[in-house]
PDB file of N, CA and C in Angstrom:
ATOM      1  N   UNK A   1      99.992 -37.122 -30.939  1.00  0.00           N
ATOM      2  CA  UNK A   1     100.144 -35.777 -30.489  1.00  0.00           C
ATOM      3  C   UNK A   1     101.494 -35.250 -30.956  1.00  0.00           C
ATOM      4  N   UNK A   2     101.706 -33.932 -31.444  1.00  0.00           N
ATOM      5  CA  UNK A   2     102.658 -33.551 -31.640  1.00  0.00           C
ATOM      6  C   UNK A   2     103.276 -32.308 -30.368  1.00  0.00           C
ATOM      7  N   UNK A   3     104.808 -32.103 -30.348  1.00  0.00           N
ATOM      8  CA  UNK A   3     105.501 -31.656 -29.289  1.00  0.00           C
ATOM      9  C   UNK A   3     105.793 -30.556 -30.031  1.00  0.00           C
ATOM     10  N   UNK A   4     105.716 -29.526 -29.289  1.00  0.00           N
ATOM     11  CA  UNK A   4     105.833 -28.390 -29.830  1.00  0.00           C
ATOM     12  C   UNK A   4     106.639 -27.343 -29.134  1.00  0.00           C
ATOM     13  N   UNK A   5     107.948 -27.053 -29.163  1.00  0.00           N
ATOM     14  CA  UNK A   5     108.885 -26.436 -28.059  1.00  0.00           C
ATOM     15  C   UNK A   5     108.892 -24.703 -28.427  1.00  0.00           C
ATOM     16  N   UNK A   6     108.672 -24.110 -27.290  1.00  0.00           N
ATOM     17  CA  UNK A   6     108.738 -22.426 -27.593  1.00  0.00           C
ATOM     18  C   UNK A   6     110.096 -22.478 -26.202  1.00  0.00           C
ATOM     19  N   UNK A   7     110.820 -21.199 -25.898  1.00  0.00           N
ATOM     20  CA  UNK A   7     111.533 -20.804 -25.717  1.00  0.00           C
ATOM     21  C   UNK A   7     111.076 -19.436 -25.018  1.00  0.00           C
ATOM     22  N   UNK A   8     111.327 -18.544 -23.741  1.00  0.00           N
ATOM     23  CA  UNK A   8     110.708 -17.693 -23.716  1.00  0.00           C
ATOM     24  C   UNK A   8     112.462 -16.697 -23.909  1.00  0.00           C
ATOM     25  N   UNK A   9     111.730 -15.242 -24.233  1.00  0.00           N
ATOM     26  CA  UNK A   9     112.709 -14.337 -24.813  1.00  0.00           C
ATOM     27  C   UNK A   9     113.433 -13.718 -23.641  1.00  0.00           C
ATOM     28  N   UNK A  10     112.690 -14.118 -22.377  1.00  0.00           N
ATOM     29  CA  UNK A  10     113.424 -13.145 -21.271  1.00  0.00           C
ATOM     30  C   UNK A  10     114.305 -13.661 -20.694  1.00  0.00           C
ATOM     31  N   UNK A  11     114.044 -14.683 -20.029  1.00  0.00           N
ATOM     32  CA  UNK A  11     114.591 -15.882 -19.362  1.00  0.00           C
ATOM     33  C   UNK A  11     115.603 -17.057 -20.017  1.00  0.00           C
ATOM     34  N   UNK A  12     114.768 -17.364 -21.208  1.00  0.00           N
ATOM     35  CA  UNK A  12     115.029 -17.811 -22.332  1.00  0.00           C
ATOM     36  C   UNK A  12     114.721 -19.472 -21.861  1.00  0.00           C
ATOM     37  N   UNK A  13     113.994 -19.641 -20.681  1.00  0.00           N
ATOM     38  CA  UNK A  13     113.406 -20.969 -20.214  1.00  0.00           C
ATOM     39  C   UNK A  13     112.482 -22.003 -21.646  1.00  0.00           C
ATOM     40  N   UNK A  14     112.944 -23.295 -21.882  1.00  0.00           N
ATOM     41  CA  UNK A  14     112.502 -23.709 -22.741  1.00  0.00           C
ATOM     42  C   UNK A  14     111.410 -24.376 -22.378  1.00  0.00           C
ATOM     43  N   UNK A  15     110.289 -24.647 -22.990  1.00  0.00           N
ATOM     44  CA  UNK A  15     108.969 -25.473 -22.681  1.00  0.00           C
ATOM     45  C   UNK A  15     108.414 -26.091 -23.993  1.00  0.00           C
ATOM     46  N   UNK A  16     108.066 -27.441 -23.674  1.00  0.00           N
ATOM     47  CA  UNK A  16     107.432 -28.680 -24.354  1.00  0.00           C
ATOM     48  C   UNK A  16     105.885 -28.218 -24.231  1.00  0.00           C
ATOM     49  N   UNK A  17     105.365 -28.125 -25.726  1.00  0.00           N
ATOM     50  CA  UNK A  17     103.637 -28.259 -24.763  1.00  0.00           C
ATOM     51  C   UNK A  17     103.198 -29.425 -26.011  1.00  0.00           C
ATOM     52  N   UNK A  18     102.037 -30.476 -25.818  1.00  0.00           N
ATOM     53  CA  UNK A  18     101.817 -31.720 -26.481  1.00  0.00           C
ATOM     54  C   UNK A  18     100.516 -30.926 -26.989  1.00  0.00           C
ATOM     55  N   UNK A  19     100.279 -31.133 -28.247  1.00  0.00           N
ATOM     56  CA  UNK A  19      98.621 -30.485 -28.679  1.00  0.00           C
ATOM     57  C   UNK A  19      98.303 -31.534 -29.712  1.00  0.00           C
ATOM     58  N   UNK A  20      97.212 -31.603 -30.381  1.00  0.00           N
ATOM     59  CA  UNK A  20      96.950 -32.652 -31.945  1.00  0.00           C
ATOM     60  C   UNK A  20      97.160 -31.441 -32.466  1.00  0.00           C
ATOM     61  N   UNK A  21      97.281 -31.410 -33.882  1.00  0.00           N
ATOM     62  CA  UNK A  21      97.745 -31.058 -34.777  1.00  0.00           C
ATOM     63  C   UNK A  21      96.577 -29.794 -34.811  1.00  0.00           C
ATOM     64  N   UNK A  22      95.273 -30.480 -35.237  1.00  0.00           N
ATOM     65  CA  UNK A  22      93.863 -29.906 -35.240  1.00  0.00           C
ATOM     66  C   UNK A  22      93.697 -28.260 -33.715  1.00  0.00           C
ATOM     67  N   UNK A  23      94.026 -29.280 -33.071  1.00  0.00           N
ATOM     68  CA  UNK A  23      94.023 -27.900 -31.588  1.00  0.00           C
ATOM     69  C   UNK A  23      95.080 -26.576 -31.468  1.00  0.00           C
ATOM     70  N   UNK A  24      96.247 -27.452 -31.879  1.00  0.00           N
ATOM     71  CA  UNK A  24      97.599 -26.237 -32.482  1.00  0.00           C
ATOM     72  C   UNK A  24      97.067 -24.796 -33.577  1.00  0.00           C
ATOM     73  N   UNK A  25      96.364 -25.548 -34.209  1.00  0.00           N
ATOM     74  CA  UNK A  25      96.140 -24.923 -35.260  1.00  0.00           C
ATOM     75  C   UNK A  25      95.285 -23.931 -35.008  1.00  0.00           C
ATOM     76  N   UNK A  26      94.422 -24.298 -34.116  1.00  0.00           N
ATOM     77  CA  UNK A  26      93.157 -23.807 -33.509  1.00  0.00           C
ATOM     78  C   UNK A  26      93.559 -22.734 -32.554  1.00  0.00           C
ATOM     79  N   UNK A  27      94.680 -22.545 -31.934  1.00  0.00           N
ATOM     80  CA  UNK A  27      95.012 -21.842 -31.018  1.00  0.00           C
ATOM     81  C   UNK A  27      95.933 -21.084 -31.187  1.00  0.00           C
ATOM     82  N   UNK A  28      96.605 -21.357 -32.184  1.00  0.00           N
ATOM     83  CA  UNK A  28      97.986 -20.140 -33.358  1.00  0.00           C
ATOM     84  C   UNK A  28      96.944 -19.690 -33.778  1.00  0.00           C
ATOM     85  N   UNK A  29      95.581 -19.688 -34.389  1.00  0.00           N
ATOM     86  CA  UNK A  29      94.678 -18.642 -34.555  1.00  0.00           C
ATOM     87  C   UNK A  29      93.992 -17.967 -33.854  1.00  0.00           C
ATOM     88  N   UNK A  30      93.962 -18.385 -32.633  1.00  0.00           N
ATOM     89  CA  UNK A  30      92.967 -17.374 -31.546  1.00  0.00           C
ATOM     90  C   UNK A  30      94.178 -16.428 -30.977  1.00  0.00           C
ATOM     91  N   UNK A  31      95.417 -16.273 -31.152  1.00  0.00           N
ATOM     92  CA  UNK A  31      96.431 -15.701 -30.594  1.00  0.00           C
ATOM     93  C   UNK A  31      96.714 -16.410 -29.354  1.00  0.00           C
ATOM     94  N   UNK A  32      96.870 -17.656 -29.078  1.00  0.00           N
ATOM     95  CA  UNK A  32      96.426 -18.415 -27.897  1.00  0.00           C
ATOM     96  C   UNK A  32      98.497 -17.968 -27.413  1.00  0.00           C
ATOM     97  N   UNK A  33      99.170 -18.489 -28.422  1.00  0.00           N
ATOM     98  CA  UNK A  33     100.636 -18.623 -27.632  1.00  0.00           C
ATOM     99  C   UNK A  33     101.334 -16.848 -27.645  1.00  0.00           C
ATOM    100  N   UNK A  34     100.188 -15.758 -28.464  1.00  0.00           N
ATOM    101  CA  UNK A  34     101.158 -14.376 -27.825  1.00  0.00           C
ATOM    102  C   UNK A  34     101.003 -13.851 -26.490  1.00  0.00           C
ATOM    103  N   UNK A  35      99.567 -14.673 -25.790  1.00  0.00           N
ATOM    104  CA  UNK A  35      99.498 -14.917 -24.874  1.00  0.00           C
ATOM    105  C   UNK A  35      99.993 -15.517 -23.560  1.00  0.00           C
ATOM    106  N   UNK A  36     100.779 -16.107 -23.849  1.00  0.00           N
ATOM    107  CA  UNK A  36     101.440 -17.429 -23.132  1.00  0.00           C
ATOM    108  C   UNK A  36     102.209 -16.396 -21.836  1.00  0.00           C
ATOM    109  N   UNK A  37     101.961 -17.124 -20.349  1.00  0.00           N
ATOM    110  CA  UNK A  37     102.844 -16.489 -19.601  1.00  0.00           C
ATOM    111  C   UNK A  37     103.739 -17.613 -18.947  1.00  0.00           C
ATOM    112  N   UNK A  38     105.282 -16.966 -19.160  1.00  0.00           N
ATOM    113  CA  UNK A  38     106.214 -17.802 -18.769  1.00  0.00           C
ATOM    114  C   UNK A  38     106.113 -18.122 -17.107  1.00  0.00           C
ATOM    115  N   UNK A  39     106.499 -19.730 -17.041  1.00  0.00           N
ATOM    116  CA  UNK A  39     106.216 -20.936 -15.681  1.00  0.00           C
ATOM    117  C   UNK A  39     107.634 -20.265 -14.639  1.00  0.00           C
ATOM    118  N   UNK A  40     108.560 -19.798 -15.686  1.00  0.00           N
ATOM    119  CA  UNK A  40     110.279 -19.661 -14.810  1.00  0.00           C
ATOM    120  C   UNK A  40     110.055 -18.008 -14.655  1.00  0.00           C
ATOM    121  N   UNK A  41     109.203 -17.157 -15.622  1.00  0.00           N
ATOM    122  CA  UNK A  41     109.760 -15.606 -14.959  1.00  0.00           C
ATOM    123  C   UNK A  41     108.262 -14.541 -14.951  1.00  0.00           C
ATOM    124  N   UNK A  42     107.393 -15.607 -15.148  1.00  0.00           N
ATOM    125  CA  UNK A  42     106.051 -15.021 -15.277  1.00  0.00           C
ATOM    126  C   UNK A  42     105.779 -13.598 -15.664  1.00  0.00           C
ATOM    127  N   UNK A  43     106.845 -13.241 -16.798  1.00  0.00           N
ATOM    128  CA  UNK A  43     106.823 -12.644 -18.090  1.00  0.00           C
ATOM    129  C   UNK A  43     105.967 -12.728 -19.409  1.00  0.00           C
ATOM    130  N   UNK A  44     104.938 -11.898 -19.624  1.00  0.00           N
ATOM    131  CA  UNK A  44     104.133 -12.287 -21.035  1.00  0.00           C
ATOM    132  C   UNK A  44     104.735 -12.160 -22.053  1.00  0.00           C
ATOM    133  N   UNK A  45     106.238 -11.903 -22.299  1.00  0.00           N
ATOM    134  CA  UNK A  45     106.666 -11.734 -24.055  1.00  0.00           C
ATOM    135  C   UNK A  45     106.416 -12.560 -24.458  1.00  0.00           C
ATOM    136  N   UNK A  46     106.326 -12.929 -25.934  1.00  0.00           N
ATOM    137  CA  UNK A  46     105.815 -13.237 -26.511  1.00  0.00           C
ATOM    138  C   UNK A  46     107.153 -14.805 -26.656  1.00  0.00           C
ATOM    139  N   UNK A  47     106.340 -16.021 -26.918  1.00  0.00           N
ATOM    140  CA  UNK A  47     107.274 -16.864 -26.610  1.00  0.00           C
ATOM    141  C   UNK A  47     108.104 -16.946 -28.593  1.00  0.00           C
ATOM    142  N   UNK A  48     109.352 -17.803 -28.545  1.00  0.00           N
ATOM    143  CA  UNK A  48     109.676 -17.955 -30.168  1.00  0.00           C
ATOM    144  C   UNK A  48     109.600 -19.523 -30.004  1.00  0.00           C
ATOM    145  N   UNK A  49     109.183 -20.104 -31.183  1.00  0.00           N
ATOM    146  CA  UNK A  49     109.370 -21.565 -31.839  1.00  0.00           C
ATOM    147  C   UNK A  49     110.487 -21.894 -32.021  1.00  0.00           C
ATOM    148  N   UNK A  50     110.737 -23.070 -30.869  1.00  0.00           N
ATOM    149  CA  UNK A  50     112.224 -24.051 -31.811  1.00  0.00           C
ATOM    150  C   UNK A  50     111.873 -25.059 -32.392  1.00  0.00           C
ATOM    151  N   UNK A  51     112.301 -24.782 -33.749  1.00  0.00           N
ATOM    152  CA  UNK A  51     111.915 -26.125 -34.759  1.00  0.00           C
ATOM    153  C   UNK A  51     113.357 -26.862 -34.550  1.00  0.00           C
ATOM    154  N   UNK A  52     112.819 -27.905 -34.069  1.00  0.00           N
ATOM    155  CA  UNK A  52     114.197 -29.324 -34.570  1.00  0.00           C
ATOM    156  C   UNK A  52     113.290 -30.671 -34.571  1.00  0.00           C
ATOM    157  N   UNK A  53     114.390 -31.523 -33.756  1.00  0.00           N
ATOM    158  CA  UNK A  53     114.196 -32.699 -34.181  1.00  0.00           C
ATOM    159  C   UNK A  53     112.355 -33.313 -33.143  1.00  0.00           C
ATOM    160  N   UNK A  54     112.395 -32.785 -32.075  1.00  0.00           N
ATOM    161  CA  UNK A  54     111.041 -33.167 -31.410  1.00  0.00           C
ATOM    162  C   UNK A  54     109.979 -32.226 -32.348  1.00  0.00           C
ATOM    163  N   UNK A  55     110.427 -31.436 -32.821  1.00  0.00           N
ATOM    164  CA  UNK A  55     108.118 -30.799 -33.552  1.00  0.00           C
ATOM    165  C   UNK A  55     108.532 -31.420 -34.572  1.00  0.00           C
ATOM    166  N   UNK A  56     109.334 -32.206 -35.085  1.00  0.00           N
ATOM    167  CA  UNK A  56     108.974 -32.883 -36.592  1.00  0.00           C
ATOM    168  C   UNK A  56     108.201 -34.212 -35.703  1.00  0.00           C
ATOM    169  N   UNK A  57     108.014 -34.906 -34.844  1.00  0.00           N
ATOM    170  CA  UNK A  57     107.657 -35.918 -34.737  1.00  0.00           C
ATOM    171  C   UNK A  57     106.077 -36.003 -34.127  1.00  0.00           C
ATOM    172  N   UNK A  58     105.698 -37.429 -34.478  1.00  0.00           N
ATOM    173  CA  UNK A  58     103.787 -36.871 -34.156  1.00  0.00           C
ATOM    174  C   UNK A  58     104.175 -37.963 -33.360  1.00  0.00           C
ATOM    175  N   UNK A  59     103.391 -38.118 -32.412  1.00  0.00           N
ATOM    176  CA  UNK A  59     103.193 -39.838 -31.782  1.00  0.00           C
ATOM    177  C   UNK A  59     101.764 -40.383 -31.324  1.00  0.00           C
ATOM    178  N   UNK A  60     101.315 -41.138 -31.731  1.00  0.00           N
ATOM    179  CA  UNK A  60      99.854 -41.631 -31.201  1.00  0.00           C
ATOM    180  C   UNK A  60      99.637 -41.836 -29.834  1.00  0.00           C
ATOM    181  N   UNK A  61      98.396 -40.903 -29.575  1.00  0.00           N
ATOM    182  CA  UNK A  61      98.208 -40.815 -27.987  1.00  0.00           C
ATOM    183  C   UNK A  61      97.269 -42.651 -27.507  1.00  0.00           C
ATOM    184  N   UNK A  62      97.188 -42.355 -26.448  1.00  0.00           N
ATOM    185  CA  UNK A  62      96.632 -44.144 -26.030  1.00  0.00           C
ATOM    186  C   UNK A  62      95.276 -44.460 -26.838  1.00  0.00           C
ATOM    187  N   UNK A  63      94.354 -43.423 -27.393  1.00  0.00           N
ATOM    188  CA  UNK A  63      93.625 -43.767 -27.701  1.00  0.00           C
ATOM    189  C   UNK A  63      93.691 -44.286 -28.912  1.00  0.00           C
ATOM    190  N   UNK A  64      94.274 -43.357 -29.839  1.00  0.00           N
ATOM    191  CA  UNK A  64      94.558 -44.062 -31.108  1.00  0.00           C
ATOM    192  C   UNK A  64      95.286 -45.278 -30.989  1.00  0.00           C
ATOM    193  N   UNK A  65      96.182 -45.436 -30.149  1.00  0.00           N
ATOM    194  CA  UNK A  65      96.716 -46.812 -30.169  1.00  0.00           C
ATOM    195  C   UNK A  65      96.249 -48.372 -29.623  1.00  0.00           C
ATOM    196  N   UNK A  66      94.953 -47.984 -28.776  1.00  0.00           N
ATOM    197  CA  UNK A  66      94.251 -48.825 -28.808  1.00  0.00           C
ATOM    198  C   UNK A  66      92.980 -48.874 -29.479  1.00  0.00           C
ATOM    199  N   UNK A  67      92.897 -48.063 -30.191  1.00  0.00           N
ATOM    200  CA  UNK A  67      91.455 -48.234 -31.990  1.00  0.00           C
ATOM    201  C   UNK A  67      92.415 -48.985 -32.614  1.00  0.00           C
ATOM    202  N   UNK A  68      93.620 -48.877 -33.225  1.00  0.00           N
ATOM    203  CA  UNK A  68      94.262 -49.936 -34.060  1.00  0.00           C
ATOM    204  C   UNK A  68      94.378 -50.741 -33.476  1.00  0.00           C
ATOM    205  N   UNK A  69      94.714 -51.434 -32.480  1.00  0.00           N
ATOM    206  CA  UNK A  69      95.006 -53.006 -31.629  1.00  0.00           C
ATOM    207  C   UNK A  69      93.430 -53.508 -31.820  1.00  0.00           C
ATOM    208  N   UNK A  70      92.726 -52.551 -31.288  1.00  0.00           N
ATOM    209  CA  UNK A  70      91.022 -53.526 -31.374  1.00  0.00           C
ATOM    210  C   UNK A  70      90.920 -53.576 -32.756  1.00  0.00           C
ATOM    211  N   UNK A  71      90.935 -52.939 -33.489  1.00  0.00           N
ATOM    212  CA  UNK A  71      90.648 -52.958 -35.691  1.00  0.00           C
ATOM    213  C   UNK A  71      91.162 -54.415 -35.320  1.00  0.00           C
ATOM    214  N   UNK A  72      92.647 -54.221 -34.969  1.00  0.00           N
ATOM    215  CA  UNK A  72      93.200 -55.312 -35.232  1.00  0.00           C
ATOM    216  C   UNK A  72      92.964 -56.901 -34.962  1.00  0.00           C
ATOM    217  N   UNK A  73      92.909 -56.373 -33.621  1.00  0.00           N
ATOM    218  CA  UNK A  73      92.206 -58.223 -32.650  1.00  0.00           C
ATOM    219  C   UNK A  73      90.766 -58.453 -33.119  1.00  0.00           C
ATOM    220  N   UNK A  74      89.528 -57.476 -33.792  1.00  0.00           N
ATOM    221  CA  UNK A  74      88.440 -58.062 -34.650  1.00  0.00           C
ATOM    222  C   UNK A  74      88.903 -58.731 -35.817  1.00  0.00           C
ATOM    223  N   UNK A  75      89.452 -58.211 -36.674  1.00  0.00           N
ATOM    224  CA  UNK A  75      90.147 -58.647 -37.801  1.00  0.00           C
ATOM    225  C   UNK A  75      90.319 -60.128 -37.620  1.00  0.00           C
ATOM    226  N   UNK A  76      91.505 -60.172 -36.786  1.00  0.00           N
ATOM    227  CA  UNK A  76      91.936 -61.714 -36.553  1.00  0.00           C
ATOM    228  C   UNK A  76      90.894 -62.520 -36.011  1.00  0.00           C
ATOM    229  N   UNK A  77      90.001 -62.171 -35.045  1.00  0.00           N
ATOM    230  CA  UNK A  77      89.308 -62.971 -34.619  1.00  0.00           C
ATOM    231  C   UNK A  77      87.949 -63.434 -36.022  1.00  0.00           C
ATOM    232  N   UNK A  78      87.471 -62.519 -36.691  1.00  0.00           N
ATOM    233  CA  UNK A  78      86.755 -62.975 -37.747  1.00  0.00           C
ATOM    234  C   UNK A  78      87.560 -63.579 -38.619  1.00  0.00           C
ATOM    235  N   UNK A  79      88.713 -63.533 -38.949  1.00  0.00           N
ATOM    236  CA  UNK A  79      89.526 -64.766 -39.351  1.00  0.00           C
ATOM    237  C   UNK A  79      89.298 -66.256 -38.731  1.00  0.00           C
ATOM    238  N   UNK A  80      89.673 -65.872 -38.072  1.00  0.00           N
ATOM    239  CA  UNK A  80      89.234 -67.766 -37.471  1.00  0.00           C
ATOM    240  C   UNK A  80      88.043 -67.878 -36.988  1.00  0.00           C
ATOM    241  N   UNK A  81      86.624 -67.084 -37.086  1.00  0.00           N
ATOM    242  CA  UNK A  81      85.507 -67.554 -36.952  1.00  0.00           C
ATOM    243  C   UNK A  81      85.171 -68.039 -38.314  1.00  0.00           C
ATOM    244  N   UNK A  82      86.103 -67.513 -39.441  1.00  0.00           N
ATOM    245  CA  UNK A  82      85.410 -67.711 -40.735  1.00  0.00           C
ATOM    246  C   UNK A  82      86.486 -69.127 -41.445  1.00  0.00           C
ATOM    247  N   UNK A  83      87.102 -69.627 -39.993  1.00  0.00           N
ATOM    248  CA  UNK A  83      87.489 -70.944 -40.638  1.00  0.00           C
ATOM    249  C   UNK A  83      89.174 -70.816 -41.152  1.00  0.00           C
ATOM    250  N   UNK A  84      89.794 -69.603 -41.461  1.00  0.00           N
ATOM    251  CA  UNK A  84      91.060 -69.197 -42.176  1.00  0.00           C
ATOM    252  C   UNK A  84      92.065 -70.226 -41.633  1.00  0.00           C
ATOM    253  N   UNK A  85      92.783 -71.748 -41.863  1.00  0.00           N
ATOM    254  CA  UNK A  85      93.361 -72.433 -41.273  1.00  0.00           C
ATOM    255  C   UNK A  85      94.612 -71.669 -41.127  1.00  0.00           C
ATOM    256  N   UNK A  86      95.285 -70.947 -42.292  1.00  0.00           N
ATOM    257  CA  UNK A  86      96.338 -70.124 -42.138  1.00  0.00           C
ATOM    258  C   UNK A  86      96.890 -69.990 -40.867  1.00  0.00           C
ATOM    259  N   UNK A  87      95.264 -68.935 -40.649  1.00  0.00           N
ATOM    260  CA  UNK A  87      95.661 -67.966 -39.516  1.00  0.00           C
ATOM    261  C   UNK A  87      95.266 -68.294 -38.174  1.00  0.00           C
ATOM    262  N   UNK A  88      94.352 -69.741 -38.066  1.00  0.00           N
ATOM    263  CA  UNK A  88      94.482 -70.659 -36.347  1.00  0.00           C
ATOM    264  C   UNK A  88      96.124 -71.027 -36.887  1.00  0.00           C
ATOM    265  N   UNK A  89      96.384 -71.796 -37.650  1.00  0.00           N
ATOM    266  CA  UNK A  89      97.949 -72.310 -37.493  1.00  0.00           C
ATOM    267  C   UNK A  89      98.920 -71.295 -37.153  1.00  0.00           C
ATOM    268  N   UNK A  90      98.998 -69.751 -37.393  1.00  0.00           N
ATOM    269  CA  UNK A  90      99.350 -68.757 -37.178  1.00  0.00           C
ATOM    270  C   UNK A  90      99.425 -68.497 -35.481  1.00  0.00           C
ATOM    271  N   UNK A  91      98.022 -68.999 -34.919  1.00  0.00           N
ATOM    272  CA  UNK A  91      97.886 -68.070 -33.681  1.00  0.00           C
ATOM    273  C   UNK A  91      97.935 -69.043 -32.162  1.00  0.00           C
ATOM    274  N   UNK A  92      97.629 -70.952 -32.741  1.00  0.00           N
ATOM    275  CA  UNK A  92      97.786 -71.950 -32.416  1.00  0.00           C
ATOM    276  C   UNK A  92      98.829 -72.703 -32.375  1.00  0.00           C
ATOM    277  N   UNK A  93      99.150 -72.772 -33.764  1.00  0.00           N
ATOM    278  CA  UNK A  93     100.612 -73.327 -33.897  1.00  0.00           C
ATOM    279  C   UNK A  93      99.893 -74.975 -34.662  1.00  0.00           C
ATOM    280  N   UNK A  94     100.717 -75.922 -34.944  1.00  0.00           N
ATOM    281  CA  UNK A  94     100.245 -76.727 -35.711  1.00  0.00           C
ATOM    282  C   UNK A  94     100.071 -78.190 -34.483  1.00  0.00           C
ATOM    283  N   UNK A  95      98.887 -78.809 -34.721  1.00  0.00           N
ATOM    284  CA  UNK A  95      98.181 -79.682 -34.247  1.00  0.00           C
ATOM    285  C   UNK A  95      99.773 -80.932 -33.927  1.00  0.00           C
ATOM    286  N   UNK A  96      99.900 -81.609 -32.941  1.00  0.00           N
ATOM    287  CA  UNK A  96     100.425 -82.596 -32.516  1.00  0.00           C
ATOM    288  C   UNK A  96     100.101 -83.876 -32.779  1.00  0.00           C
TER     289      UNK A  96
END
């Protein structure tokens, strides 16, 4: 999800809102944020974008981060159903 900070013009109260990329996009086209009514002065101006260092960053929400861990733990596990000594010595450690 990416963080996306607006600022309102009256108040000048700052706000975080989390969207995917896909839904942002989707909603800067319906006029979704000239809409927006401010939480601190429940003012409709129109909010402005602060670009810095949080909207450059994306971060994977729980779901995506557990589709890669499972990719992952099948992976390994058909590894050592298919015998890979490598990767039991990898996950076992070596026989005594």
């Amino acid at each position: 999800m990416a963080i996306y900070t607006y600022k309102c013009r009256t108040c000048k109260t700052v706000t975080n809102l989390s969207f995917s990329i896909p839904r942002f996009l989707k909603l800067s086209v319906s006029g979704h944020f000239d809409d927006m009514y401010c939480t601190n002065c429940s003012d409709n101006t129109k909010f402005m974008r602060i670009f810095g260092a949080t909207s450059s960053k994306i971060t994977k929400d729980k779901e995506a981060l557990m589709m890669e861990i499972k990719e992952e733990s099948r992976k390994i596990a058909d590894e050592v159903r298919s015998g890979n000594a490598n990767t039991i010595r990898q996950i076992y450690g070596e026989e005594v």
